[in-house]
C-alpha atoms as a PDB file:
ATOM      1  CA  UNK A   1      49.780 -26.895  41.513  1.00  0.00           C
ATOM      2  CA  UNK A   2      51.936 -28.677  44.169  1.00  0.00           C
ATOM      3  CA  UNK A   3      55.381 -27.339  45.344  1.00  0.00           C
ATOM      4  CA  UNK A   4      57.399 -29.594  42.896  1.00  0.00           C
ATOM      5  CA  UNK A   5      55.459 -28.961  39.775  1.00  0.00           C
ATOM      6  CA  UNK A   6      56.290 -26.059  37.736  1.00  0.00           C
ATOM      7  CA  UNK A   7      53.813 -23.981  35.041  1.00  0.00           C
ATOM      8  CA  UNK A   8      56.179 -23.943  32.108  1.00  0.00           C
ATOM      9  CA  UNK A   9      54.735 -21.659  28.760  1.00  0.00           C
ATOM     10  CA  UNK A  10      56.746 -22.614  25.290  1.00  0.00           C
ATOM     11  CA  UNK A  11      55.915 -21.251  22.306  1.00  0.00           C
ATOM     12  CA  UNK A  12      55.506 -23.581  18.673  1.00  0.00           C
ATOM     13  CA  UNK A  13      54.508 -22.090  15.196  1.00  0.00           C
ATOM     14  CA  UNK A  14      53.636 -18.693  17.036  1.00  0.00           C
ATOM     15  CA  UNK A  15      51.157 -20.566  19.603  1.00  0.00           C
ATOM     16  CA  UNK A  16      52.086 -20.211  23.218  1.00  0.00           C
ATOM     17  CA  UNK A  17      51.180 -23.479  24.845  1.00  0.00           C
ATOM     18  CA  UNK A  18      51.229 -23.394  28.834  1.00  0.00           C
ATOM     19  CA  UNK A  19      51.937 -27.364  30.495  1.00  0.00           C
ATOM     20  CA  UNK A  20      52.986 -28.413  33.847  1.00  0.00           C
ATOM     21  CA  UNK A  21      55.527 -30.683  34.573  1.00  0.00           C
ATOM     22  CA  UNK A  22      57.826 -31.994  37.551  1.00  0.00           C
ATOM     23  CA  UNK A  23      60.328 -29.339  38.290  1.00  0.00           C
ATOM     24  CA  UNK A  24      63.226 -31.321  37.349  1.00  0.00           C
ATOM     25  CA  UNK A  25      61.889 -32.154  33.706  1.00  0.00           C
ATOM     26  CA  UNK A  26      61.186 -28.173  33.123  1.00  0.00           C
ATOM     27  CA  UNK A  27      64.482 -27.691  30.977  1.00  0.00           C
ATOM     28  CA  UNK A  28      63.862 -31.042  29.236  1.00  0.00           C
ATOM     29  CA  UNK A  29      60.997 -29.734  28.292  1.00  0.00           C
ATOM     30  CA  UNK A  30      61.822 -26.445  26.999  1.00  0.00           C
ATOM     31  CA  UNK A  31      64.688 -28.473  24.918  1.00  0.00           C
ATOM     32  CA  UNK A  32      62.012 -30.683  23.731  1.00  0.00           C
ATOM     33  CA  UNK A  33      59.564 -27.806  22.744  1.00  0.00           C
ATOM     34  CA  UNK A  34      62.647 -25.878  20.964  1.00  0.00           C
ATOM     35  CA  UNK A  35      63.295 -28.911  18.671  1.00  0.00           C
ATOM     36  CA  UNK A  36      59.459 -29.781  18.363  1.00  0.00           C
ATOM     37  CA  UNK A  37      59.194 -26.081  17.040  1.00  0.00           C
ATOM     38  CA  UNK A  38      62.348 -26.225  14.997  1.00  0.00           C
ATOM     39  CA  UNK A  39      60.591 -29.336  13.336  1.00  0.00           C
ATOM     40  CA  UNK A  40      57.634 -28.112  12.800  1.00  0.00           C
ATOM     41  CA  UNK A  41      58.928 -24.849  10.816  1.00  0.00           C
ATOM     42  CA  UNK A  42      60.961 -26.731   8.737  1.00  0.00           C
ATOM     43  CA  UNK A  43      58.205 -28.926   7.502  1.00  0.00           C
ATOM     44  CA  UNK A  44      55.985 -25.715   7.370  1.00  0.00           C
ATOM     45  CA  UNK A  45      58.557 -23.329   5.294  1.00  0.00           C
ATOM     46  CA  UNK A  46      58.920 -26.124   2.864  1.00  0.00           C
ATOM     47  CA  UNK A  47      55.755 -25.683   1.439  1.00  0.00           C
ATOM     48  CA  UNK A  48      54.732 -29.358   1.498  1.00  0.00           C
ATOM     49  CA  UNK A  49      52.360 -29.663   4.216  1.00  0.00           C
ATOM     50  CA  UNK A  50      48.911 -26.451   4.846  1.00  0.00           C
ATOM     51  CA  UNK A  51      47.908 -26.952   8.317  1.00  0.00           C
ATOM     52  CA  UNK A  52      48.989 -26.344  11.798  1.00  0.00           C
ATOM     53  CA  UNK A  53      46.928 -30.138  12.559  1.00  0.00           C
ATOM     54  CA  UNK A  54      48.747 -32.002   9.666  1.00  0.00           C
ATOM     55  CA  UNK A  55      52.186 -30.114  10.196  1.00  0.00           C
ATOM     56  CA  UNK A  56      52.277 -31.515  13.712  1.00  0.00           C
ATOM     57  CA  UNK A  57      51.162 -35.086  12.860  1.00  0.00           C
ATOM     58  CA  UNK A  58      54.248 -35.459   9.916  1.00  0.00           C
ATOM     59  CA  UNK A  59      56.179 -33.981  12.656  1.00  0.00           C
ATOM     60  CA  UNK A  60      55.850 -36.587  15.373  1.00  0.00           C
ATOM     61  CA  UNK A  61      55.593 -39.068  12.361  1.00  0.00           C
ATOM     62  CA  UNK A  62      59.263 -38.116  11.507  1.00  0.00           C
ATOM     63  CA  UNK A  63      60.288 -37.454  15.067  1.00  0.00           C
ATOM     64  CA  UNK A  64      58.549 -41.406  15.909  1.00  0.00           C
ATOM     65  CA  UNK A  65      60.611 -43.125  12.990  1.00  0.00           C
ATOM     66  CA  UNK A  66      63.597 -41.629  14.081  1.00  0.00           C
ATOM     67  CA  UNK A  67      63.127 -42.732  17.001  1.00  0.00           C
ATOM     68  CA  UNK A  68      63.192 -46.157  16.277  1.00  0.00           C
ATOM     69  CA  UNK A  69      65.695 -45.768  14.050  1.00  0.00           C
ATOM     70  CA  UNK A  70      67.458 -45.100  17.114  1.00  0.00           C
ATOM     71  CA  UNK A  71      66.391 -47.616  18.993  1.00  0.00           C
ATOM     72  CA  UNK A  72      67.132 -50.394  16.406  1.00  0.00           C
ATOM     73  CA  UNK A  73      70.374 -48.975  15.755  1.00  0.00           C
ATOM     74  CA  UNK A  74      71.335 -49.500  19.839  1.00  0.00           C
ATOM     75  CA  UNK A  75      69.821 -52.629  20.329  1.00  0.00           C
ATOM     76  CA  UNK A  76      72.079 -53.780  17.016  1.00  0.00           C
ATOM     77  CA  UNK A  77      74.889 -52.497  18.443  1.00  0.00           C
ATOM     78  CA  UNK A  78      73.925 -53.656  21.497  1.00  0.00           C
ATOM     79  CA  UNK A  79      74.058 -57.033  19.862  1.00  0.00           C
ATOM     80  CA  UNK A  80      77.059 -56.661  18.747  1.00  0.00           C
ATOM     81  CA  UNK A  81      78.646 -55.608  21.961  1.00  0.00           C
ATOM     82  CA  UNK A  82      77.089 -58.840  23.558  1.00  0.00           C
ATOM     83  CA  UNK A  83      78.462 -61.061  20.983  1.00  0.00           C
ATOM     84  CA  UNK A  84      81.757 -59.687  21.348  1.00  0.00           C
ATOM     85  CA  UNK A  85      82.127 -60.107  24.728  1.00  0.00           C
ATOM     86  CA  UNK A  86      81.015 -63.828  24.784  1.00  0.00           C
ATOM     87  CA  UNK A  87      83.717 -64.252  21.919  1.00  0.00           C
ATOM     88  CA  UNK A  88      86.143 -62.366  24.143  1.00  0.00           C
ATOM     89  CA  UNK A  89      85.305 -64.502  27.126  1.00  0.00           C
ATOM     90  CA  UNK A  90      85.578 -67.707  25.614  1.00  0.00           C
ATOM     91  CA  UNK A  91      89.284 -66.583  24.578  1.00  0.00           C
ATOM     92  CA  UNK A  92      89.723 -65.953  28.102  1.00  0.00           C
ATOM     93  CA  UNK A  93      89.002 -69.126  29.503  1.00  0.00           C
ATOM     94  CA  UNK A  94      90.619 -70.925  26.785  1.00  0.00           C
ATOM     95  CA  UNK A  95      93.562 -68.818  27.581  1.00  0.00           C
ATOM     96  CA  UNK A  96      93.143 -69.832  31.614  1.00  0.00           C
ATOM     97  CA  UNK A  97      92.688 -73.437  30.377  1.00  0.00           C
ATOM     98  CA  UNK A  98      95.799 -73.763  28.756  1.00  0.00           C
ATOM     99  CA  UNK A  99      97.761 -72.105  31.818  1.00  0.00           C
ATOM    100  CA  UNK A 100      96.169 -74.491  34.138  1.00  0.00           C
ATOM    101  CA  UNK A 101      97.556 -77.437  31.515  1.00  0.00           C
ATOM    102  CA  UNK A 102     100.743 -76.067  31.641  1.00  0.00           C
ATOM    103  CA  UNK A 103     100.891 -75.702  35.367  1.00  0.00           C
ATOM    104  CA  UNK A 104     100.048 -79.789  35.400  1.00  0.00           C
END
């Protein structure tokens, strides 16, 4: 293991896990563990889903679509921002147009 990598252990559905990562990334992945966990149990505890396997695979299956829910959602908005600006710079110039007319 090289001097900027660090052995990080996290612990989902009472399994201790042990990865390496870049030192800078270790508390992102610790966060990302947590929620992973916190995922994981709720599908678990509600009795829908036997299986450590399947449990894990509806988790990233819900974690995925949100995900691109996400994504969609910014890249509308996004979008949006884009069109307003063009509608806001057209006013500009329109408005610059008509000083320039007025300066004639």
């Amino acid at each position: 293991m090289s001097e900027n990598q660090a052995r990080v252990s996290v612990r989902i559905l009472e399994k201790e896990y042990h990865i390496t990562c870049p030192i800078e990334e270790r508390s992102d992945l610790l966060d990302s563990a947590e929620f992973l966990n916190m995922k994981m149990r709720e599908i678990r505890d509600s009795g829908k889903v036997v299986g450590l396997d399947r449990i894990a695979v509806i988790a990233a299956l819900n974690m995925a679509n949100e995900l691109i829910r996400f994504r969609n959602r910014d890249s509308d908005l996004d979008s949006d921002v884009g069109g307003r600006l063009r509608i806001l710079r057209e006013r500009v110039e329109s408005a610059l147009e008509k000083g320039r007319q007025l300066e004639l």
